[in-house]
PDB file of N, CA and C in Angstrom:
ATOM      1  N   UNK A   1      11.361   5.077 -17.365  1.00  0.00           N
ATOM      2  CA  UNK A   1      11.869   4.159 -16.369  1.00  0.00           C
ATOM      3  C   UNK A   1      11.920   4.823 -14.990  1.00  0.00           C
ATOM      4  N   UNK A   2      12.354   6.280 -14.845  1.00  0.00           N
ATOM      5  CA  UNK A   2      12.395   6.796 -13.610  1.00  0.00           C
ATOM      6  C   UNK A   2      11.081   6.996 -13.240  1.00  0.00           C
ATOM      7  N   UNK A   3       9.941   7.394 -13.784  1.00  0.00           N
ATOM      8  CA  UNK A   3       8.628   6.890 -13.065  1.00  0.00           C
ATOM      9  C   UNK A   3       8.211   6.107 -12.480  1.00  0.00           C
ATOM     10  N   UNK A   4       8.686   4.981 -13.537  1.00  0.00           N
ATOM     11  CA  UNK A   4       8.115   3.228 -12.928  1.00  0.00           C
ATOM     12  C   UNK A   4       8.757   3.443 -11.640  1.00  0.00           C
ATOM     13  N   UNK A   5      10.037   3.755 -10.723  1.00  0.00           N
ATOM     14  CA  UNK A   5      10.877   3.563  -9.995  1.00  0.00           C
ATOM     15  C   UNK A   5       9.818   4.383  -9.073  1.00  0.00           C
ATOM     16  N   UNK A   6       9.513   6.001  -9.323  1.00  0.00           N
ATOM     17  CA  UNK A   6       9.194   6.158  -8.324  1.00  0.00           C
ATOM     18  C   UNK A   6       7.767   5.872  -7.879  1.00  0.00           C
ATOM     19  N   UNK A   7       7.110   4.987  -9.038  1.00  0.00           N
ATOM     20  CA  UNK A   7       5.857   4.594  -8.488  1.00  0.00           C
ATOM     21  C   UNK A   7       6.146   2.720  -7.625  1.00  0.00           C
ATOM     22  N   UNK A   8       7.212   2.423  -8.167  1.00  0.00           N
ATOM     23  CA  UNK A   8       7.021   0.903  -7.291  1.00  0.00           C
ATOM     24  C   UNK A   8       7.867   1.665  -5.848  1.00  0.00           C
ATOM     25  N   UNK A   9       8.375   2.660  -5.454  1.00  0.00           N
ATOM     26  CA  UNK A   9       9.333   3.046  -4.121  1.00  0.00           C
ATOM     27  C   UNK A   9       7.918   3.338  -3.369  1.00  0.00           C
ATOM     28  N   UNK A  10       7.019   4.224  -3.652  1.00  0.00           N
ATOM     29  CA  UNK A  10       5.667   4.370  -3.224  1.00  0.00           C
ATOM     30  C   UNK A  10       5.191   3.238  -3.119  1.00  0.00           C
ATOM     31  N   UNK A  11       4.709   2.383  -3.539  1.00  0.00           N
ATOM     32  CA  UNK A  11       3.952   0.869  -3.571  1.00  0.00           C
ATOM     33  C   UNK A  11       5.071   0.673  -1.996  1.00  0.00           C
ATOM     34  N   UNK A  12       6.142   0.279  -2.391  1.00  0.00           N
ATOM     35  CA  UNK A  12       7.005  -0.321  -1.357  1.00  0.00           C
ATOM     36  C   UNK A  12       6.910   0.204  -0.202  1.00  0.00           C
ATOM     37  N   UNK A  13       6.817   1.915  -0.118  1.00  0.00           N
ATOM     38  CA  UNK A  13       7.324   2.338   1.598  1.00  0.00           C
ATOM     39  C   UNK A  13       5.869   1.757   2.079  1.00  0.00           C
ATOM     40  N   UNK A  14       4.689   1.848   1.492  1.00  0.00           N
ATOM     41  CA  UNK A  14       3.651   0.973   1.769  1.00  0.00           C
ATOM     42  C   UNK A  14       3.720   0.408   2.887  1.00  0.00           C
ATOM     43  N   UNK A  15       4.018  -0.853   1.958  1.00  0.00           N
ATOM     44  CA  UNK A  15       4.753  -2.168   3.447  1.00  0.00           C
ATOM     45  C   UNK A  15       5.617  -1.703   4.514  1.00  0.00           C
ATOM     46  N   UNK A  16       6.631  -0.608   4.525  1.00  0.00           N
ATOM     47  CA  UNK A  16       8.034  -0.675   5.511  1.00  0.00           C
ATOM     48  C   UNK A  16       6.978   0.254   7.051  1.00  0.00           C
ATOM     49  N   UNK A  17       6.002  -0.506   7.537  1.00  0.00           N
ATOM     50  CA  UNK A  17       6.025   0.336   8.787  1.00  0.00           C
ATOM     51  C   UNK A  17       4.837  -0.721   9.281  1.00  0.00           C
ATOM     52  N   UNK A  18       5.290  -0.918  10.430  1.00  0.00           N
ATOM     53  CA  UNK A  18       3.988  -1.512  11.315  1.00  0.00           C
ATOM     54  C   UNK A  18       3.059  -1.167  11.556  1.00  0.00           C
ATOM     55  N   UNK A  19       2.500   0.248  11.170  1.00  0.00           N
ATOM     56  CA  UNK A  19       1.552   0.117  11.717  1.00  0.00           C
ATOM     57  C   UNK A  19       0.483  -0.041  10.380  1.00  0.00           C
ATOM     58  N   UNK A  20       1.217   0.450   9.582  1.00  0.00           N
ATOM     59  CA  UNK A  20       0.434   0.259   8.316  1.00  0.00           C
ATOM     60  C   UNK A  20       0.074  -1.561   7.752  1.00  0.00           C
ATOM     61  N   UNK A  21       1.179  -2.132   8.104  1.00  0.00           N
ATOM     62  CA  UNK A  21       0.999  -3.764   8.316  1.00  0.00           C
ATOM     63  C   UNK A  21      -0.130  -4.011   8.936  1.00  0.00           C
ATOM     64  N   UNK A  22      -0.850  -3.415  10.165  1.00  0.00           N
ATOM     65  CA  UNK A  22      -1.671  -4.350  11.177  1.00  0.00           C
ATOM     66  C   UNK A  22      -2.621  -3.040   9.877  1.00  0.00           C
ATOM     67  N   UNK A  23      -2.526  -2.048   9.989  1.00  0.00           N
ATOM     68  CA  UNK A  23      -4.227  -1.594   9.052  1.00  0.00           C
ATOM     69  C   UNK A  23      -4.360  -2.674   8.101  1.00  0.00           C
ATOM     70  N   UNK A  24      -3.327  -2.986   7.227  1.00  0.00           N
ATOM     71  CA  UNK A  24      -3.893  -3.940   5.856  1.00  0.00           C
ATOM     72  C   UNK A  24      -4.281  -5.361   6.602  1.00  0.00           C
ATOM     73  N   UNK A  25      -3.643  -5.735   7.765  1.00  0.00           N
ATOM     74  CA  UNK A  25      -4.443  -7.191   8.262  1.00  0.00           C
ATOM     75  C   UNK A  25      -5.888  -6.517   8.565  1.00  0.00           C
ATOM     76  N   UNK A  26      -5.994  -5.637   9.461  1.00  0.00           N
ATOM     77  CA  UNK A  26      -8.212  -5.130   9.555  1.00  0.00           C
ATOM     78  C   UNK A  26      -8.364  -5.154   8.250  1.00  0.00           C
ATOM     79  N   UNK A  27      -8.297  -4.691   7.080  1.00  0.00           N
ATOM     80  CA  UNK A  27      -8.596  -4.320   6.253  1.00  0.00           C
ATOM     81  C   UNK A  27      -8.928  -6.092   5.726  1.00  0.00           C
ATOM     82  N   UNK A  28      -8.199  -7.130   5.415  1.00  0.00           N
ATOM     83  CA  UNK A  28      -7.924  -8.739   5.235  1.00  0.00           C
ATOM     84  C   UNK A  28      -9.686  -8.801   5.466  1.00  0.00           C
ATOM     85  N   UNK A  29     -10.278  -8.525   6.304  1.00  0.00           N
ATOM     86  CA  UNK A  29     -11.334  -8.946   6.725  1.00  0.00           C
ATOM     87  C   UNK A  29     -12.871  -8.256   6.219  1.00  0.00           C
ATOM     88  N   UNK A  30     -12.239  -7.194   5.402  1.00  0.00           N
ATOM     89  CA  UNK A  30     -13.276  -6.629   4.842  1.00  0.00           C
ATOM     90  C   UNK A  30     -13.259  -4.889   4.766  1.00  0.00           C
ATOM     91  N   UNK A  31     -14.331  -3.880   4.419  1.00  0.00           N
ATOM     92  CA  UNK A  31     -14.203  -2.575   4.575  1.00  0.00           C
ATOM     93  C   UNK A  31     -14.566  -1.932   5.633  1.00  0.00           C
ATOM     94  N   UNK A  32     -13.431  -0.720   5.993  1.00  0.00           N
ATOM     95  CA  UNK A  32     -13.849  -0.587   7.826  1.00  0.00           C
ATOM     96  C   UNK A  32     -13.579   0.899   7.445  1.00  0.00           C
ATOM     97  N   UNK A  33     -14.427   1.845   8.650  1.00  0.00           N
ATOM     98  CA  UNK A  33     -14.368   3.385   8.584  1.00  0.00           C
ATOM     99  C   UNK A  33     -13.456   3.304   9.121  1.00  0.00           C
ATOM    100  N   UNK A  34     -12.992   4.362   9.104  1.00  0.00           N
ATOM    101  CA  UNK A  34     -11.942   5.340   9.659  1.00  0.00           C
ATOM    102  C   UNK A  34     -12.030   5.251  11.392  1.00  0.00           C
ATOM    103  N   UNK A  35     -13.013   5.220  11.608  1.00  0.00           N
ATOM    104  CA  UNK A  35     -13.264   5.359  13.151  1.00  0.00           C
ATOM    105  C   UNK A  35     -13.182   3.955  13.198  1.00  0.00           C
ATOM    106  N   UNK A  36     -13.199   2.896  12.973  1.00  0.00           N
ATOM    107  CA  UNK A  36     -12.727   1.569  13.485  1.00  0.00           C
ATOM    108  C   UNK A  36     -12.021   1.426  13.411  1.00  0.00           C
ATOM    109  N   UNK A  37     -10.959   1.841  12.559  1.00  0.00           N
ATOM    110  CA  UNK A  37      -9.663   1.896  12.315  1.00  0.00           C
ATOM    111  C   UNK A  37      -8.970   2.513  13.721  1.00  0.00           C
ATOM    112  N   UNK A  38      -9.494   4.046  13.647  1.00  0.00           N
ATOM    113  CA  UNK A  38      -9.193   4.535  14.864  1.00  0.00           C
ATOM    114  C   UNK A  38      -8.843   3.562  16.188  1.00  0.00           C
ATOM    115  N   UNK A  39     -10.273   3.026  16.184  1.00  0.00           N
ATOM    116  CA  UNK A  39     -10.407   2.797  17.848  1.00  0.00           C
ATOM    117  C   UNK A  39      -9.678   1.191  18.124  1.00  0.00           C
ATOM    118  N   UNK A  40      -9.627   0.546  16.572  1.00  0.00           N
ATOM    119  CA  UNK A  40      -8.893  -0.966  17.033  1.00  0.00           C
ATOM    120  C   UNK A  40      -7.559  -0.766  16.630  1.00  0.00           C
ATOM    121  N   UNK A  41      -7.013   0.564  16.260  1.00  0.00           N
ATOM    122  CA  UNK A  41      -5.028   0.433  16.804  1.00  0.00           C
ATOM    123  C   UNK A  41      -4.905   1.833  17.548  1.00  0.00           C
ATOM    124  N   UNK A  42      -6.275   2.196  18.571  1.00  0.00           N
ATOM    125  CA  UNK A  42      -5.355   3.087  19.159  1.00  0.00           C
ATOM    126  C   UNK A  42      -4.635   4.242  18.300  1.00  0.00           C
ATOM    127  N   UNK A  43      -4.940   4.688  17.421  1.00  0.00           N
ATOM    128  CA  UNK A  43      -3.706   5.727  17.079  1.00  0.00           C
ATOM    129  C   UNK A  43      -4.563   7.255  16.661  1.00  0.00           C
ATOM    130  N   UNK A  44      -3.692   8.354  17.142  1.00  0.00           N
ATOM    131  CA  UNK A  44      -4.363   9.479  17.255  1.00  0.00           C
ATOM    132  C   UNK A  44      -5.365   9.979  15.342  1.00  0.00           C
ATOM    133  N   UNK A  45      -5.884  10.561  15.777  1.00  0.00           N
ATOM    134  CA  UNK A  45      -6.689  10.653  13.852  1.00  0.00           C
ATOM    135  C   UNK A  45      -5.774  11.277  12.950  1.00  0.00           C
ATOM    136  N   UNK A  46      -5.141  12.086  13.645  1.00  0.00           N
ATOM    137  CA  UNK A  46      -3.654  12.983  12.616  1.00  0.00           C
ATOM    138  C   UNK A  46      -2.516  11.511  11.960  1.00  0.00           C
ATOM    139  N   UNK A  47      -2.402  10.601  12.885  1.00  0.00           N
ATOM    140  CA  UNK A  47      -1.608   9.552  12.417  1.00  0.00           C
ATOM    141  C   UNK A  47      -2.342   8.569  11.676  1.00  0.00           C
ATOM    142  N   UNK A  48      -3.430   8.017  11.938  1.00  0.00           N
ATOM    143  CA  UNK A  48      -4.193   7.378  11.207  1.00  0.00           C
ATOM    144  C   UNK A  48      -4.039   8.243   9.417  1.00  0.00           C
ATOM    145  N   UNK A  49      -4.576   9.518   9.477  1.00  0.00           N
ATOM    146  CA  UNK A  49      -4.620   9.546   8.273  1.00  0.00           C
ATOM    147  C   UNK A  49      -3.469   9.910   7.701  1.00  0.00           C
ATOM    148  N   UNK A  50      -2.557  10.052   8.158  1.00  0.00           N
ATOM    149  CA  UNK A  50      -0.942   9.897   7.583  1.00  0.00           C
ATOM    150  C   UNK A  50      -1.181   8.386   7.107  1.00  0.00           C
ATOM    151  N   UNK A  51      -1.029   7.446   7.415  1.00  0.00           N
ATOM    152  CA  UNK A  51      -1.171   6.312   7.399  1.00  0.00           C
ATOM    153  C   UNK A  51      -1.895   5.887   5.753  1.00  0.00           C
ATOM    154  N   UNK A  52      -3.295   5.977   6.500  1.00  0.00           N
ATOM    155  CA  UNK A  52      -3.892   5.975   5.362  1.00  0.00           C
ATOM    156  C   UNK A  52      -3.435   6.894   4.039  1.00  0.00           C
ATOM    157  N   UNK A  53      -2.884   7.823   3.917  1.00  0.00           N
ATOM    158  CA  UNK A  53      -2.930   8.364   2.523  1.00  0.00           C
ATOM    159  C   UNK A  53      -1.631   7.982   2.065  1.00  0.00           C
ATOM    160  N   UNK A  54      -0.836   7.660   2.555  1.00  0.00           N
ATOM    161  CA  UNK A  54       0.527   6.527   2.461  1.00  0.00           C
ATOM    162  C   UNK A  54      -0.365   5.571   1.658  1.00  0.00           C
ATOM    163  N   UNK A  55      -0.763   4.517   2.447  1.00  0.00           N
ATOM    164  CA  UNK A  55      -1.554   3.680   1.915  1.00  0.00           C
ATOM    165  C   UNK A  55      -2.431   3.223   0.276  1.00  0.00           C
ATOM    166  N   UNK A  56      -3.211   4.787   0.312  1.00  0.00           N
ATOM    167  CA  UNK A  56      -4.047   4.786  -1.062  1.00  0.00           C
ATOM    168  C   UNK A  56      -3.589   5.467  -1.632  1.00  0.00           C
ATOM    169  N   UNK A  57      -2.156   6.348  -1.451  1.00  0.00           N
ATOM    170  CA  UNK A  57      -1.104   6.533  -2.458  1.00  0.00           C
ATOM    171  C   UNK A  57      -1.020   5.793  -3.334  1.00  0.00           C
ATOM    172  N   UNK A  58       0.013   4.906  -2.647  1.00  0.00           N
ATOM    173  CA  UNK A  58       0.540   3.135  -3.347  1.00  0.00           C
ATOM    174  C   UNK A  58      -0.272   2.549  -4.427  1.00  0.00           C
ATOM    175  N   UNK A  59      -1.570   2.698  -3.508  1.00  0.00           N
ATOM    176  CA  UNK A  59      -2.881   1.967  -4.625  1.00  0.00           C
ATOM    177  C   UNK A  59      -3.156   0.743  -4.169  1.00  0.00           C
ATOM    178  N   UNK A  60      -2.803   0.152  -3.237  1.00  0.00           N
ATOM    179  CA  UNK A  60      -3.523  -1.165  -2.472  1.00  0.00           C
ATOM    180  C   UNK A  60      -4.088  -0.767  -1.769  1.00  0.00           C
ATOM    181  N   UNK A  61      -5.014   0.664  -1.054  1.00  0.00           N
ATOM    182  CA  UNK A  61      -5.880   0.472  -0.590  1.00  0.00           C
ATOM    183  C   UNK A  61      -6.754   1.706  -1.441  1.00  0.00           C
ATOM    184  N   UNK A  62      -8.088   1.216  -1.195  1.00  0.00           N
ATOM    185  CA  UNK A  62      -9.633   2.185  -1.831  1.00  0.00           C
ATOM    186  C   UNK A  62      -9.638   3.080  -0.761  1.00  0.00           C
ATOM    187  N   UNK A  63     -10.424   4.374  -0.997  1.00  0.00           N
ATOM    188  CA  UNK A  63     -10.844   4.769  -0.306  1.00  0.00           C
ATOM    189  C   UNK A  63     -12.564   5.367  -0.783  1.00  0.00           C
ATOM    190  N   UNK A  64     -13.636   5.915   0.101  1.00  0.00           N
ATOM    191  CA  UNK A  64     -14.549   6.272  -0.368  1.00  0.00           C
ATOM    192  C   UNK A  64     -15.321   6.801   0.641  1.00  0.00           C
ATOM    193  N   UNK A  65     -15.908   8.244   0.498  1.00  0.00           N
ATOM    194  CA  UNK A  65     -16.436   9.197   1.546  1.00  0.00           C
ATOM    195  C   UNK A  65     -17.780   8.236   1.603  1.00  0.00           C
ATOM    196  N   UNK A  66     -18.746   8.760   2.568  1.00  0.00           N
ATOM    197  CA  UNK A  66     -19.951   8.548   2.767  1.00  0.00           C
ATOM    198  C   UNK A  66     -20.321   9.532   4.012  1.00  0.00           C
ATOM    199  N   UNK A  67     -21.178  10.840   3.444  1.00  0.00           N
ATOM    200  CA  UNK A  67     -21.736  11.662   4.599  1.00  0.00           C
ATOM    201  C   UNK A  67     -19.940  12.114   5.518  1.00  0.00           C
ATOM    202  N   UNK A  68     -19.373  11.998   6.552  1.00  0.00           N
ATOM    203  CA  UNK A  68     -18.553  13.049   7.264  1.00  0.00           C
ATOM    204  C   UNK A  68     -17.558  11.431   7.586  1.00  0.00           C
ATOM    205  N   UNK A  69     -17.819  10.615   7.278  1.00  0.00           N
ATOM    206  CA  UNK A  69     -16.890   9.026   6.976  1.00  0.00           C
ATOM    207  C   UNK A  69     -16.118   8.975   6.324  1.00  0.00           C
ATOM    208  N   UNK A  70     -15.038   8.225   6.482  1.00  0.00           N
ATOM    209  CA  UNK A  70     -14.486   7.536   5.291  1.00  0.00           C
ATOM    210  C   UNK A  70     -14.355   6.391   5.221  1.00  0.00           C
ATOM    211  N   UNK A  71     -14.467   5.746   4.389  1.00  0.00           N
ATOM    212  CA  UNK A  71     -14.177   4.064   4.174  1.00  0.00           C
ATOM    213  C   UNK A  71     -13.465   3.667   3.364  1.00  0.00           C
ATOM    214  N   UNK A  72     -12.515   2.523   3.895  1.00  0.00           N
ATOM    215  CA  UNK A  72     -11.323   2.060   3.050  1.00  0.00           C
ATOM    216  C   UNK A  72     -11.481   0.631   3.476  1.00  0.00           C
ATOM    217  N   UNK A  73     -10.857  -0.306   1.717  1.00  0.00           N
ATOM    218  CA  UNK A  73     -10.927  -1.619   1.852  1.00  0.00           C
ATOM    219  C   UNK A  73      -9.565  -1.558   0.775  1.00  0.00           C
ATOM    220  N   UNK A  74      -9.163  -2.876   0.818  1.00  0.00           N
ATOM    221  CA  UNK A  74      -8.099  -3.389  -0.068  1.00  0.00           C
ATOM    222  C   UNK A  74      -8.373  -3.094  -1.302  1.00  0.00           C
ATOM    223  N   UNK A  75      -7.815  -2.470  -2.136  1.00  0.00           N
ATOM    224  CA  UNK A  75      -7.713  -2.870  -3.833  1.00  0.00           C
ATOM    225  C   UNK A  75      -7.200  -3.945  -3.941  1.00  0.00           C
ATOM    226  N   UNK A  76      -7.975  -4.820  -5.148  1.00  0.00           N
ATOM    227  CA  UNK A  76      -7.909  -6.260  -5.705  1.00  0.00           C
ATOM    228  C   UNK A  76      -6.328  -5.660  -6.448  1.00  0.00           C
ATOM    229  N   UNK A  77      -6.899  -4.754  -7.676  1.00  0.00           N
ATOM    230  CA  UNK A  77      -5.932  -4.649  -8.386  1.00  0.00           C
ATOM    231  C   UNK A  77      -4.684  -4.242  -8.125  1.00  0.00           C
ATOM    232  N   UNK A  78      -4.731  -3.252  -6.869  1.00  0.00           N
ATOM    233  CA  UNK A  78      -3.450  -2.684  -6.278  1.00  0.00           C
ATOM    234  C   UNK A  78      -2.892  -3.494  -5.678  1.00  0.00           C
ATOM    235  N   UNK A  79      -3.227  -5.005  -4.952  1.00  0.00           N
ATOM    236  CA  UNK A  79      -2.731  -6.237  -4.610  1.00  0.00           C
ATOM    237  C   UNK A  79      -2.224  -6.619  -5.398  1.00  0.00           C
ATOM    238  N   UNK A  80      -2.713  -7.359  -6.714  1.00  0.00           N
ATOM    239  CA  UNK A  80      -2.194  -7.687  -8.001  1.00  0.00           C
ATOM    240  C   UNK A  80      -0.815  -7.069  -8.745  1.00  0.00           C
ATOM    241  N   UNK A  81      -1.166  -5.707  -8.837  1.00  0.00           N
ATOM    242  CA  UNK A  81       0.158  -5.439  -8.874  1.00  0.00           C
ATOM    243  C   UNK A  81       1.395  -4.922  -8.322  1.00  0.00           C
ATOM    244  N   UNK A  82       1.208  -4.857  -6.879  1.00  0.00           N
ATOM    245  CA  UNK A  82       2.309  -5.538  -6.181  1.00  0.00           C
ATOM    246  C   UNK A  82       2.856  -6.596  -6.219  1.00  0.00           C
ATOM    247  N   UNK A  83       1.905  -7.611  -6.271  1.00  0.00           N
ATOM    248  CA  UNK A  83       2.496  -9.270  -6.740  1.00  0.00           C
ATOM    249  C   UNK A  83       3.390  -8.966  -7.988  1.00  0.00           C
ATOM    250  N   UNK A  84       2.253  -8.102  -9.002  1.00  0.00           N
ATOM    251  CA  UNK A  84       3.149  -9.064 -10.191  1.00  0.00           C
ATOM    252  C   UNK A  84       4.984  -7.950 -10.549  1.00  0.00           C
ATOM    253  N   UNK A  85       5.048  -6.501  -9.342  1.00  0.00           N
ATOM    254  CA  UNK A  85       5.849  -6.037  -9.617  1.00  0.00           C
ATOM    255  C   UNK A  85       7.374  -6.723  -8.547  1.00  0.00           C
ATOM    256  N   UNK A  86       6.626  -7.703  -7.365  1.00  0.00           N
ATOM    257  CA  UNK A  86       7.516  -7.588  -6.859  1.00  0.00           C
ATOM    258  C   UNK A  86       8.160  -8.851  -7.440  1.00  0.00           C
ATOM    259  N   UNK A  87       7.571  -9.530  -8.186  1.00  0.00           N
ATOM    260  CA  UNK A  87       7.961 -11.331  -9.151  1.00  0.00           C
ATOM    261  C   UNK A  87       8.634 -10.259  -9.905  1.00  0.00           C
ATOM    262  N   UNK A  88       8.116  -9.657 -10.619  1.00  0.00           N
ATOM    263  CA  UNK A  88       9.418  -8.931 -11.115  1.00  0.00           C
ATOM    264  C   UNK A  88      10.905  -8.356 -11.475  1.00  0.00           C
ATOM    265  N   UNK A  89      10.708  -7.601 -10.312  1.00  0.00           N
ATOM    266  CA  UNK A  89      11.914  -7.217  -9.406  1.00  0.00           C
ATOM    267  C   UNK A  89      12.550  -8.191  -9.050  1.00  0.00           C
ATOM    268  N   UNK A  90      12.421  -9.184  -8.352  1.00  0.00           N
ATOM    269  CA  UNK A  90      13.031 -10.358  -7.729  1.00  0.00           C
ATOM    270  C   UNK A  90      13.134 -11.381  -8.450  1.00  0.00           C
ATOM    271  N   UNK A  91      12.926 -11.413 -10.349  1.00  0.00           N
ATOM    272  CA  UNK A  91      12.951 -12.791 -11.160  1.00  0.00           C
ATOM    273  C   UNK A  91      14.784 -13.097 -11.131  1.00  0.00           C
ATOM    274  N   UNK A  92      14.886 -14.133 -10.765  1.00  0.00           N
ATOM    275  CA  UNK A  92      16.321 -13.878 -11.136  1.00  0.00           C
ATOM    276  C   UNK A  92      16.626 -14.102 -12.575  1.00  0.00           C
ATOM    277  N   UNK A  93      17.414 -14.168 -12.960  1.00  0.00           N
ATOM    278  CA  UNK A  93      18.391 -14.376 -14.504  1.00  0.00           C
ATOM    279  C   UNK A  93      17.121 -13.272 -15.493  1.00  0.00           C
ATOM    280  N   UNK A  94      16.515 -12.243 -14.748  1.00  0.00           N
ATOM    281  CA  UNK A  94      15.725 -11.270 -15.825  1.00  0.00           C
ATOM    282  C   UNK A  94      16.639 -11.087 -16.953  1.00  0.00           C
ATOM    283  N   UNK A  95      16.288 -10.595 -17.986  1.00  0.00           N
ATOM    284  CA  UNK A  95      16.978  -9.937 -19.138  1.00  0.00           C
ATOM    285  C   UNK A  95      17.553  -8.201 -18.490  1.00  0.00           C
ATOM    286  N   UNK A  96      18.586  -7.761 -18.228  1.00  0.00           N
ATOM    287  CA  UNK A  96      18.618  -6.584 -18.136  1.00  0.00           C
ATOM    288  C   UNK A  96      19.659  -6.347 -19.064  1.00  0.00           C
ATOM    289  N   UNK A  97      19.348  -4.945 -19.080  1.00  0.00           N
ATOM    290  CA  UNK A  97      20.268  -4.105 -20.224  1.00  0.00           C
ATOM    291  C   UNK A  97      21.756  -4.359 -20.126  1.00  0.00           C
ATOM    292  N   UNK A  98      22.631  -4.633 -20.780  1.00  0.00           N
ATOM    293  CA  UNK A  98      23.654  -5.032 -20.889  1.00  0.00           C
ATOM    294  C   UNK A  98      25.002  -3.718 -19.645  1.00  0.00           C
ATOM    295  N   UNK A  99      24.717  -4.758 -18.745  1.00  0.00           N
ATOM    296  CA  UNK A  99      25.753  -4.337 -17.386  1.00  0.00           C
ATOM    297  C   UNK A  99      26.883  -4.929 -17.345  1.00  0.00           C
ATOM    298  N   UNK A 100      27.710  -4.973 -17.432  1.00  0.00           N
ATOM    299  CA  UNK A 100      28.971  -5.700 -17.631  1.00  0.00           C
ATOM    300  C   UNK A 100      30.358  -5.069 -16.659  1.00  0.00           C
ATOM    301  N   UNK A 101      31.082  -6.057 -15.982  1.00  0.00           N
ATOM    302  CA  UNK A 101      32.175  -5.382 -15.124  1.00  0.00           C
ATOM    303  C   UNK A 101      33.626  -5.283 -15.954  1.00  0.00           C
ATOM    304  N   UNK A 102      34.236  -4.615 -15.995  1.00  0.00           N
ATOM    305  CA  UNK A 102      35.413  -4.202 -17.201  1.00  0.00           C
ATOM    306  C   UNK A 102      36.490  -3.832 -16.207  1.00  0.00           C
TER     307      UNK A 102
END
């Protein structure tokens, strides 16, 4: 159980930062190098790839060299299961282990 935790906290810090928000909207549109990435948010290459390895940590985004490039697009599946962890997390009346106030 403490795995699962610290692999959905990873999935999650994912989402918690803007700038990583506007990469996954470029990304919405298809697979983009690193250097487009670069040059359409402005951000120095040391932060970009902070960014990015945040990112394909989590597992919603691919990554893949080509020659002195890199290229990154959305994972289908790493989308997927964000969906199906955060329905999850948020089902209400889930079954949980017997918590009770005394």
């Amino acid at each position: 159980m403490e795995m699962e935790y610290k692999k959905h906290t990873k999935l999650f810090k994912a989402f918690c930062d803007e700038k990583r928000l506007r990469i996954l909207k470029l990304l919405q549109s298809g697979e983009k190098c690193a250097c487009v990435l670069h040059e359409k948010l402005g951000l120095p290459q040391s932060s970009l790839s902070y960014h990015m390895k945040i990112l394909c940590e989590s597992g919603i985004v691919d990554s893949r060299q080509e020659g002195k490039w890199t290229y990154y697009e959305l994972s289908e599946q790493g989308s997927n299961e964000a969906i199906a962890i955060l329905k999850e997390i948020t089902r209400p009346n889930a079954a949980l282990e017997n918590f009770s106030c005394k």
